[in-house]
C-alpha atoms as a PDB file:
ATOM      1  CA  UNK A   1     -24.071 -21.838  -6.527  1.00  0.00           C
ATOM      2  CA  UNK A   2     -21.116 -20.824  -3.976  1.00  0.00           C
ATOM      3  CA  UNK A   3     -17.585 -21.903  -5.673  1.00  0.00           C
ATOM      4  CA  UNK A   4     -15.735 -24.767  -4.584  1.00  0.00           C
ATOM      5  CA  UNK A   5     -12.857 -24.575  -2.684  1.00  0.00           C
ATOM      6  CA  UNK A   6      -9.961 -25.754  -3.253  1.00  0.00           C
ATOM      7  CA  UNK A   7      -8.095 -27.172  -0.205  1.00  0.00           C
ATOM      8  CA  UNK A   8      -5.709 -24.860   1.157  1.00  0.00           C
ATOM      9  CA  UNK A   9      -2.113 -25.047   1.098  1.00  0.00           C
ATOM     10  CA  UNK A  10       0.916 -23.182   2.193  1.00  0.00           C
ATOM     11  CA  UNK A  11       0.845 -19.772   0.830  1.00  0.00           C
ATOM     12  CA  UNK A  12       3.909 -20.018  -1.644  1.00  0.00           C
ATOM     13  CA  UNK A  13       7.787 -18.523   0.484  1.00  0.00           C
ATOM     14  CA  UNK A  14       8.413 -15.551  -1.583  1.00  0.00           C
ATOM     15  CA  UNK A  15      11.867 -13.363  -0.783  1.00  0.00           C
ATOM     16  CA  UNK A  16       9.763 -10.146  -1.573  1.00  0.00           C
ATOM     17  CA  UNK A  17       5.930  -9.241   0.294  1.00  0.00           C
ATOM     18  CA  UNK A  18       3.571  -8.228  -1.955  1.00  0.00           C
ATOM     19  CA  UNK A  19       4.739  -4.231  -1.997  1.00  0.00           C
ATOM     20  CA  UNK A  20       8.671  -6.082  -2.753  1.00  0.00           C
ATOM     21  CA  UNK A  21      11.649  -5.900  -1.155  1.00  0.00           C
ATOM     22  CA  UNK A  22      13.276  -3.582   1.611  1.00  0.00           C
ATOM     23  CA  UNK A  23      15.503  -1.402  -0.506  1.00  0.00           C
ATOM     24  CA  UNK A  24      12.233  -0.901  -3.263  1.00  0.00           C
ATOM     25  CA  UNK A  25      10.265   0.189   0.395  1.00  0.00           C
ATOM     26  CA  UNK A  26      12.676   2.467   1.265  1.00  0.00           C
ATOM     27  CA  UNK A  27      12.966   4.357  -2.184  1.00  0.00           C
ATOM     28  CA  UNK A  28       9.618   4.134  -2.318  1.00  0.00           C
ATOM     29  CA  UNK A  29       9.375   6.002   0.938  1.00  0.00           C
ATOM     30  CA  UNK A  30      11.782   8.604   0.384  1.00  0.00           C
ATOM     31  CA  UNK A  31       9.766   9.839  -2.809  1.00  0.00           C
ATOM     32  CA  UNK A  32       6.255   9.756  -1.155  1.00  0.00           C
ATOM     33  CA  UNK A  33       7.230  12.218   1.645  1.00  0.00           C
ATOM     34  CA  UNK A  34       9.707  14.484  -0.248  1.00  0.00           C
ATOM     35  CA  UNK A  35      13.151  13.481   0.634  1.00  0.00           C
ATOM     36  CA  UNK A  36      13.313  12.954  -2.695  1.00  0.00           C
ATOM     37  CA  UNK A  37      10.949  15.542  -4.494  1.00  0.00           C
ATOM     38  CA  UNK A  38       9.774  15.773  -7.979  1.00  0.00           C
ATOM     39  CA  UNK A  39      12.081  16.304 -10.375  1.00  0.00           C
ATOM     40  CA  UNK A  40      15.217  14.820  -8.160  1.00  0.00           C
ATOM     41  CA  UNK A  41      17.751  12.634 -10.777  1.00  0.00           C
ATOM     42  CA  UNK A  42      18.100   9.351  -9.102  1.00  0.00           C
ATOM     43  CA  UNK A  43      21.743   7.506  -9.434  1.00  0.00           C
ATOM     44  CA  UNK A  44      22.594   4.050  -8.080  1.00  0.00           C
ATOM     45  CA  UNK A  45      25.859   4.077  -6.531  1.00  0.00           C
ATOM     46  CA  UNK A  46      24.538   7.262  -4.591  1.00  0.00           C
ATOM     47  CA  UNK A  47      21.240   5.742  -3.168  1.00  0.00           C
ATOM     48  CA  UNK A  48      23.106   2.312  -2.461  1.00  0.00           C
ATOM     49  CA  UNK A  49      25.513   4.206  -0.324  1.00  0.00           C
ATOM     50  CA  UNK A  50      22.698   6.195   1.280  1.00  0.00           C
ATOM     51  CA  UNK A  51      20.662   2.588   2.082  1.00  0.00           C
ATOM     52  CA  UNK A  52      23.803   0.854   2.535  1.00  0.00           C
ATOM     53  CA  UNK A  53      23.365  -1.752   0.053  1.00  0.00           C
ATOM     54  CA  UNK A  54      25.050  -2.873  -3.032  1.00  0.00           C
ATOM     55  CA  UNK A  55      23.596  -1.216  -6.156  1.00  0.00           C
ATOM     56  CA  UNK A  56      22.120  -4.448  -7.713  1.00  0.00           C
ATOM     57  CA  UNK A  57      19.117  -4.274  -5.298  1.00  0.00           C
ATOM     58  CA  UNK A  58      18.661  -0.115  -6.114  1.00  0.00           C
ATOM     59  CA  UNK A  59      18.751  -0.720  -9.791  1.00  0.00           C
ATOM     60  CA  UNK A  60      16.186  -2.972  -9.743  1.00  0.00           C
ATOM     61  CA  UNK A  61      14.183  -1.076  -7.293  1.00  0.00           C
ATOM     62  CA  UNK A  62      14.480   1.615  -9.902  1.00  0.00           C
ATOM     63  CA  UNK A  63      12.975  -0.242 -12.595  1.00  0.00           C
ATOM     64  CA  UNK A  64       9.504  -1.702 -10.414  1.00  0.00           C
ATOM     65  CA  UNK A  65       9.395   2.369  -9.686  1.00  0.00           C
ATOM     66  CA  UNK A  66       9.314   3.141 -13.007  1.00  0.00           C
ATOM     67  CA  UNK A  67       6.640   0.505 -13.910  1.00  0.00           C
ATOM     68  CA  UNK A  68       4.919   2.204 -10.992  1.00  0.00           C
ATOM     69  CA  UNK A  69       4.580   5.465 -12.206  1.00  0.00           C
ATOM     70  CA  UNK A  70       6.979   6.733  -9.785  1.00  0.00           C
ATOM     71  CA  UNK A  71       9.614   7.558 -11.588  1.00  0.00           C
ATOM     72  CA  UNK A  72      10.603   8.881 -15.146  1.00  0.00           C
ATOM     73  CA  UNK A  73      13.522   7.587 -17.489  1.00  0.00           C
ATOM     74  CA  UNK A  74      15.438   9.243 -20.630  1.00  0.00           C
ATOM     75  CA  UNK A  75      18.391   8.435 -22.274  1.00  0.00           C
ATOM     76  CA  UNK A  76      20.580  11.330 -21.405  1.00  0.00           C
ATOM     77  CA  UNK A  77      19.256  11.871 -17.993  1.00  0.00           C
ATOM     78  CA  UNK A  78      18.549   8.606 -16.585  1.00  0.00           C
ATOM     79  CA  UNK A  79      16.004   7.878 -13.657  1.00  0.00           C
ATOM     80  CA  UNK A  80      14.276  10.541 -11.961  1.00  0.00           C
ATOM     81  CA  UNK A  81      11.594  11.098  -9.920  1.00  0.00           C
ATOM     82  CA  UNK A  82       8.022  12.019 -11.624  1.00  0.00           C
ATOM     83  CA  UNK A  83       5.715  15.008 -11.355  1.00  0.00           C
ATOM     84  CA  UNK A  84       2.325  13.020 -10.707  1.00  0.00           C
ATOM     85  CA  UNK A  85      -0.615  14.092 -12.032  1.00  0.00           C
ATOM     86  CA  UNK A  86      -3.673  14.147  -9.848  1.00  0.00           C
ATOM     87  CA  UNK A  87      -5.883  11.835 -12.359  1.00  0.00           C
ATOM     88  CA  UNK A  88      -3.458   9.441 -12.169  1.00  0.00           C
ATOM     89  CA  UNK A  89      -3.325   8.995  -8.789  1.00  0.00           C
ATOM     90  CA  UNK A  90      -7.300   8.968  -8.491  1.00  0.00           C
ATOM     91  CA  UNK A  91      -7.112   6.266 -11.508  1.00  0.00           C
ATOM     92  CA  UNK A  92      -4.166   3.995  -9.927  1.00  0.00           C
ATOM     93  CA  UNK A  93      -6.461   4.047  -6.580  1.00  0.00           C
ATOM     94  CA  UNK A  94      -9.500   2.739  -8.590  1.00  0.00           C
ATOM     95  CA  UNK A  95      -7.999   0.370  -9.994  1.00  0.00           C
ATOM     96  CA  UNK A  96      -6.665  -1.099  -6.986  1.00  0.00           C
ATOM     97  CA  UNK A  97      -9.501  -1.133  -5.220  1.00  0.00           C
ATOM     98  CA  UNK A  98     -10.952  -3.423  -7.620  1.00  0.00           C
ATOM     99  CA  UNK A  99      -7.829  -5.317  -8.080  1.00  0.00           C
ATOM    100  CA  UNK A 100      -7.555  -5.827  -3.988  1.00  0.00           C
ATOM    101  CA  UNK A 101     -11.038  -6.660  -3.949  1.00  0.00           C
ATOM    102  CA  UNK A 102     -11.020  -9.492  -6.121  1.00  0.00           C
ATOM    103  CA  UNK A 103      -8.039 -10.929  -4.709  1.00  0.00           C
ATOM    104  CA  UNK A 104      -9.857 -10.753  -1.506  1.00  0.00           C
ATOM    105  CA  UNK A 105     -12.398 -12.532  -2.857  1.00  0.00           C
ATOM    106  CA  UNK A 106     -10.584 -15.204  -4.508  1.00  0.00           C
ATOM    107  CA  UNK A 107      -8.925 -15.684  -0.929  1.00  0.00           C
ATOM    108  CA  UNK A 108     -12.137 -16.906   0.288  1.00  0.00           C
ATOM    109  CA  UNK A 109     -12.814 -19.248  -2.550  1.00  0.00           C
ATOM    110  CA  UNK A 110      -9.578 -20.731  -2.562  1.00  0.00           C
ATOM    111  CA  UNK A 111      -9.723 -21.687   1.092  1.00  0.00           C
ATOM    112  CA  UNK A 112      -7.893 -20.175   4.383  1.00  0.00           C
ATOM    113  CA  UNK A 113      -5.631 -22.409   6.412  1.00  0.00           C
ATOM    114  CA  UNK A 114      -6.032 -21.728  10.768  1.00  0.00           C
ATOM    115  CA  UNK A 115      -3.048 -20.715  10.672  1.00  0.00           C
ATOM    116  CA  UNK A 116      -3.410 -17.837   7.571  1.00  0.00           C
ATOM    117  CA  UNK A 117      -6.232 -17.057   9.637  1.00  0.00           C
ATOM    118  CA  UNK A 118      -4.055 -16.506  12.912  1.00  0.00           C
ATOM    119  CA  UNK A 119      -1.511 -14.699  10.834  1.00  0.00           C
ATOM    120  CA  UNK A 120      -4.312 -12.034   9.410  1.00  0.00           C
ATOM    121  CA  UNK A 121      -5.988 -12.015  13.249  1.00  0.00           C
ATOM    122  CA  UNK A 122      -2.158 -11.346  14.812  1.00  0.00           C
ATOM    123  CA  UNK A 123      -1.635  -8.363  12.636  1.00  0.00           C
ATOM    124  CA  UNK A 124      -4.992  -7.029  13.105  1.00  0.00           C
ATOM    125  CA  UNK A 125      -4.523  -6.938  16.862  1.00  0.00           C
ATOM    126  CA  UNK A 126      -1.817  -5.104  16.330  1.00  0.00           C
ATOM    127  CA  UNK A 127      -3.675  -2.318  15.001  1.00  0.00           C
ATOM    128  CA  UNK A 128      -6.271  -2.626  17.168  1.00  0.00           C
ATOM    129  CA  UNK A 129      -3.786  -2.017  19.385  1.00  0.00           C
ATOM    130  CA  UNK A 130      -2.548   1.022  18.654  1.00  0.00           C
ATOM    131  CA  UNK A 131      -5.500   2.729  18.057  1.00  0.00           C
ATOM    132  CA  UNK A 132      -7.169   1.453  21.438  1.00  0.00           C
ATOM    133  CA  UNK A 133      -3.862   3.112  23.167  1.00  0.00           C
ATOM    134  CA  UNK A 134      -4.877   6.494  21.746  1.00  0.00           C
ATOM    135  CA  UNK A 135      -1.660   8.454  20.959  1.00  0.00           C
ATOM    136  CA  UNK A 136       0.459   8.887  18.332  1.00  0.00           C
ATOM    137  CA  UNK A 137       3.421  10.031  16.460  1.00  0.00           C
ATOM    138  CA  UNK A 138       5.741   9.864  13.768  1.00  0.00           C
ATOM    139  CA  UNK A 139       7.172   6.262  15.101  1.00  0.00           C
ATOM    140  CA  UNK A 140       3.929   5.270  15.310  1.00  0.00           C
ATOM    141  CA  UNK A 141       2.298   6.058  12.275  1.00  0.00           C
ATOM    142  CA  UNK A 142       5.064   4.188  10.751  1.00  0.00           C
ATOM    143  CA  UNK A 143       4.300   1.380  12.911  1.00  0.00           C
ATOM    144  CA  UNK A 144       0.778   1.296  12.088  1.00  0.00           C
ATOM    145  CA  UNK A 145       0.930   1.576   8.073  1.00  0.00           C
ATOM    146  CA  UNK A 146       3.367  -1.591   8.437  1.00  0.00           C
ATOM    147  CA  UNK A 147       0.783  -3.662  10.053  1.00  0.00           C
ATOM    148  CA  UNK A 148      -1.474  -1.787   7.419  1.00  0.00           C
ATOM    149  CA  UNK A 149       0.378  -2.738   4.394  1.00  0.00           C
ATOM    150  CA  UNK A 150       1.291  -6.469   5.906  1.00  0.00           C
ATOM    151  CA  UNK A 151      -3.037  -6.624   6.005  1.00  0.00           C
ATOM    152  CA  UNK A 152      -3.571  -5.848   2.453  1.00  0.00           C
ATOM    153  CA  UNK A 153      -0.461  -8.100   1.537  1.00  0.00           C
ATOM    154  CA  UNK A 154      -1.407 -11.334   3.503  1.00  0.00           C
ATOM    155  CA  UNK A 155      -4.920 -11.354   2.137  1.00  0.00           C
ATOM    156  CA  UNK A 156      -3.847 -10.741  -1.520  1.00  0.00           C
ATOM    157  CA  UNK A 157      -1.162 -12.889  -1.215  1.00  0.00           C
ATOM    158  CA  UNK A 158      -3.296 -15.843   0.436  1.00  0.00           C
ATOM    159  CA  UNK A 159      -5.442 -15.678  -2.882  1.00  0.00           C
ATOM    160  CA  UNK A 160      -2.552 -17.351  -4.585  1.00  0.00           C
ATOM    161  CA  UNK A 161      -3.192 -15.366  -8.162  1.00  0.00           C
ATOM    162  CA  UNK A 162       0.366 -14.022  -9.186  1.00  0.00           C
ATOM    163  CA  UNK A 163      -1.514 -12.255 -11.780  1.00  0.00           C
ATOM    164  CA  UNK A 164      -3.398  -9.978  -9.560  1.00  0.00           C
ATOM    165  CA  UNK A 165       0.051  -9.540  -7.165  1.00  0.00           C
ATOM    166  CA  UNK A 166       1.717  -8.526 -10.267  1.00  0.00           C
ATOM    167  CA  UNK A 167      -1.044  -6.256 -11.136  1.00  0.00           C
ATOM    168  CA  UNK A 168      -1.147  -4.838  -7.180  1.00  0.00           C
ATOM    169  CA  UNK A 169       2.200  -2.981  -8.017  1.00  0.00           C
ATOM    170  CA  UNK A 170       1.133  -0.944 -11.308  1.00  0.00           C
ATOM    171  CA  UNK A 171      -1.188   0.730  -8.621  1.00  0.00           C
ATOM    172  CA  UNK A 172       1.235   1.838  -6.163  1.00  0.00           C
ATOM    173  CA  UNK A 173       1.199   5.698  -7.535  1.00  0.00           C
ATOM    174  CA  UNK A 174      -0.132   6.745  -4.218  1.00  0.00           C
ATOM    175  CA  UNK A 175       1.311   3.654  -1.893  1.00  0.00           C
ATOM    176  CA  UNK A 176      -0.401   2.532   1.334  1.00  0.00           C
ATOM    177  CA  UNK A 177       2.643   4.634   3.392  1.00  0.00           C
ATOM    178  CA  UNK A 178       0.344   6.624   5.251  1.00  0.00           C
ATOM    179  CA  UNK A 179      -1.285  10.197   4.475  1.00  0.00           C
ATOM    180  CA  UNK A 180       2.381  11.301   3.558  1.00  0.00           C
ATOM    181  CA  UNK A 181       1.688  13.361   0.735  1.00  0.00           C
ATOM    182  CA  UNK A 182      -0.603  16.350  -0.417  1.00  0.00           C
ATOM    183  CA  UNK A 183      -1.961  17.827  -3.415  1.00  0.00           C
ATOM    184  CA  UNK A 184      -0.327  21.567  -4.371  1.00  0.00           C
ATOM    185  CA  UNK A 185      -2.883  24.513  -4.619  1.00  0.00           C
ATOM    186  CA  UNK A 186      -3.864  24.398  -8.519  1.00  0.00           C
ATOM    187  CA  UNK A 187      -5.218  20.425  -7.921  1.00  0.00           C
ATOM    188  CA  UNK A 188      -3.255  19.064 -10.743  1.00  0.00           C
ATOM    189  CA  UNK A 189      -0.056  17.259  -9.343  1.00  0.00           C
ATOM    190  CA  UNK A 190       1.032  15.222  -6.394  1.00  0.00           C
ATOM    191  CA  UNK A 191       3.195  16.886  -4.143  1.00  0.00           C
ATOM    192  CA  UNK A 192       4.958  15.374  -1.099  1.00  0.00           C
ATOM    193  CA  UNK A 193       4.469  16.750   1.902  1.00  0.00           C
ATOM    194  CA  UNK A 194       7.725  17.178   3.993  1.00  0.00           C
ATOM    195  CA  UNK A 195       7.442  18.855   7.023  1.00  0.00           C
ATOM    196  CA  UNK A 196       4.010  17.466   8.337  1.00  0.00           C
ATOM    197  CA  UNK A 197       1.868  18.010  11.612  1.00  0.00           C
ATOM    198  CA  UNK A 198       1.347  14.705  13.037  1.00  0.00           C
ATOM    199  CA  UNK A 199      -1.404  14.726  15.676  1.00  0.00           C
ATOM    200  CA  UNK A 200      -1.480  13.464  19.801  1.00  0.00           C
ATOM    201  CA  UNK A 201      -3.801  10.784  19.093  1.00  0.00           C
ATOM    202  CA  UNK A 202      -4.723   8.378  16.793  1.00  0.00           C
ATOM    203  CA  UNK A 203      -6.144   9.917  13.598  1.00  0.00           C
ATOM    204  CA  UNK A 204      -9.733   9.469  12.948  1.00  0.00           C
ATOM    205  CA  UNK A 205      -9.503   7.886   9.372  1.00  0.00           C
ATOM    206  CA  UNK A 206      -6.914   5.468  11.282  1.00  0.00           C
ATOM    207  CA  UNK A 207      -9.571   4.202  13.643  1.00  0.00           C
ATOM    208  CA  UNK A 208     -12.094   3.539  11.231  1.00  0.00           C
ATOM    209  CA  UNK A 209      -9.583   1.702   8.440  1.00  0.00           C
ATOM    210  CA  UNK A 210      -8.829  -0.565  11.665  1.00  0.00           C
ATOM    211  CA  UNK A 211     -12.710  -0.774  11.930  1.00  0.00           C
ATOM    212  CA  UNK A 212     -13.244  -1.973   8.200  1.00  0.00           C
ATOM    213  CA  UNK A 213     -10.140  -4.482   8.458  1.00  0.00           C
ATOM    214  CA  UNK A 214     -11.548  -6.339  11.407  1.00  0.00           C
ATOM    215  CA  UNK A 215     -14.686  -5.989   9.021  1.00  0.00           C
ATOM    216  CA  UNK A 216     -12.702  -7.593   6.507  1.00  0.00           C
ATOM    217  CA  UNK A 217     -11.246 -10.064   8.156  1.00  0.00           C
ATOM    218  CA  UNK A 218     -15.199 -10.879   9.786  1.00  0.00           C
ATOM    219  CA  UNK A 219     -16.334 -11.612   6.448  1.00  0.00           C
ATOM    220  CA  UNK A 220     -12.896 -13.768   5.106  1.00  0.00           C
ATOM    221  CA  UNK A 221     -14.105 -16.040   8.693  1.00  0.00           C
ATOM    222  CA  UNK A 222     -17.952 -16.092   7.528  1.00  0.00           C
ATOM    223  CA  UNK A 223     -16.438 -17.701   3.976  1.00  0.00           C
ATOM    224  CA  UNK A 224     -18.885 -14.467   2.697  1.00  0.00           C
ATOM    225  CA  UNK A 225     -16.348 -13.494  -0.185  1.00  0.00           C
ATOM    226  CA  UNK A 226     -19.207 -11.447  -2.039  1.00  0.00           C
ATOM    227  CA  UNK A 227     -19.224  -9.277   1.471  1.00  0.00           C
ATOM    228  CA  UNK A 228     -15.589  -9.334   1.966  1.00  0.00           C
ATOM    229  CA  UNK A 229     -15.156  -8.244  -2.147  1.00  0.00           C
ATOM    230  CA  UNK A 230     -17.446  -5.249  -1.411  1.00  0.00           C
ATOM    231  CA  UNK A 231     -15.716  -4.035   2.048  1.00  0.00           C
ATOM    232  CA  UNK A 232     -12.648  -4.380   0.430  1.00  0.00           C
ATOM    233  CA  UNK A 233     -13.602  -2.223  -2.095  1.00  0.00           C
ATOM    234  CA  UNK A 234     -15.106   0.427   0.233  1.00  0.00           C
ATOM    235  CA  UNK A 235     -12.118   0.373   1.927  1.00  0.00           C
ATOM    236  CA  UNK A 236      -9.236   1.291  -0.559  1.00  0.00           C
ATOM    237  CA  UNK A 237     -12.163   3.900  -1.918  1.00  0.00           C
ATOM    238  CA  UNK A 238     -11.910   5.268   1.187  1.00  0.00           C
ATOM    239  CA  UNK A 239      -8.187   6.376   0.395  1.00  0.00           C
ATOM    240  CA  UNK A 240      -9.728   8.167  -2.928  1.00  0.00           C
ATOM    241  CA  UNK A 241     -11.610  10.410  -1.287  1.00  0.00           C
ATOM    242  CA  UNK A 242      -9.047  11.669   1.278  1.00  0.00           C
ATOM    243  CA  UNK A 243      -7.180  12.579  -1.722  1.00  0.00           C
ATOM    244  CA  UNK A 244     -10.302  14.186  -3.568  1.00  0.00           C
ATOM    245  CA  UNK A 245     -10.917  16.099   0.417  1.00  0.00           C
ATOM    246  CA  UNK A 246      -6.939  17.090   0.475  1.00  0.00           C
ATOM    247  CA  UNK A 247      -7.051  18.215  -3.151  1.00  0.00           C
ATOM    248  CA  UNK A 248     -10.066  20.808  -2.751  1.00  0.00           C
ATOM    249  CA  UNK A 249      -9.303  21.907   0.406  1.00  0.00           C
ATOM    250  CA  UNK A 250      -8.495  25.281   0.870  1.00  0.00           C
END
């Protein structure tokens, strides 16, 4: 017997989108694509000056990272940033994509407004966009992996389960930035991948994530949260085995 819903109501102003705030983004950013590298011993004052921000904002952005797997902590040293292990970034990505599923599914049973609707269709053109266009580059990669992690955000967050938000950043080992990173030779540990090739046109795993959102979003509009669950699922999956490819490719 299909759930009742409850009626919809505003999705709740938070400061912070699901993948927090600005400053945690940008540190976030800087370790995935090697700026700062494995190993690197993290200060506040230093990165606050660097964002241009007080160091209130870094200091907690250090501690979410740490939760996250990103970083490493010891008494004499401090913060740092972690060697990551290539199990643990297959495990983190498993474990989101059942997290993100279920909060994709709970979206449905709780209800969409129009105008969460309109909010999930504007950011969906967007990519569709982009990848109609054709090119690309390093401006707009970033572009699209905003509108990419504002997706995954919107529907989570229009579920209205802190729980599973909360649980959405323990599995940020390998974040939604974009194919940033690689996997060195001996397929054991994560290592970011600084000086890149980025491609003329649109990349073809790019084209077909924007075909599974409007997917996604096909299903959240047919109330089918049992379909949307499983796309959801196949989706974020999806990012697993790029990894897997990257990490036995030779």
């Amino acid at each position: 017997m299909p759930q009742r819903k409850v009626k919809p109501s505003a999705v709740p102003e938070e400061p912070e989108t699901l993948f927090t705030s600005t400053v945690l983004t940008q540190i976030r950013e800087l370790i995935v694509t090697g700026e700062l590298p494995p190993g690197t011993h993290l200060a506040a004052e230093p990165i606050a000056s660097r964002l241009g921000v007080s160091r209130t904002p870094v200091r907690n952005a250090f501690s979410v990272l740490l939760a996250e797997g990103l970083l490493e902590h010891s008494v004499n040293r401090g913060f740092s940033v972690r060697e990551i292990p290539l199990r643990d970034i297959l495990g983190a990505i498993d474990m989101r994509a059942v997290i993100e599923a279920r909060g994709c599914g709970m979206s449905i049973e709780y209800g969409w407004s129009p105008e969460e609707l309109a909010t999930l269709d504007e950011r969906i053109a967007a990519g569709r966009e982009i990848v109609d266009r054709g090119d690309w580059s390093a401006e707009i990669e970033r572009h699209w992996y905003e509108i990419n992690r504002d997706i995954h955000a919107w529907i989570v967050r229009v579920g209205r389960n802190p729980a599973i938000r909360s649980a959405m950043r323990m599995t940020l080992i390998y974040p939604i930035f974009g194919d940033v990173c690689r996997l060195c030779p001996s397929v054991s540990r994560y290592v970011p991948l600084r000086n890149r090739q980025i491609p003329p046109t649109v990349p073809e795993h790019v084209a077909e994530s924007q075909d599974e959102h409007e997917a996604i979003a096909d299903a959240i509009r047919a109330d089918d949260a049992e379909a949307a669950e499983r796309l959801m699922h196949q989706h974020v999956i999806a990012v697993k085995h790029r990894v897997l490819l990257a990490a036995t490719r030779r």
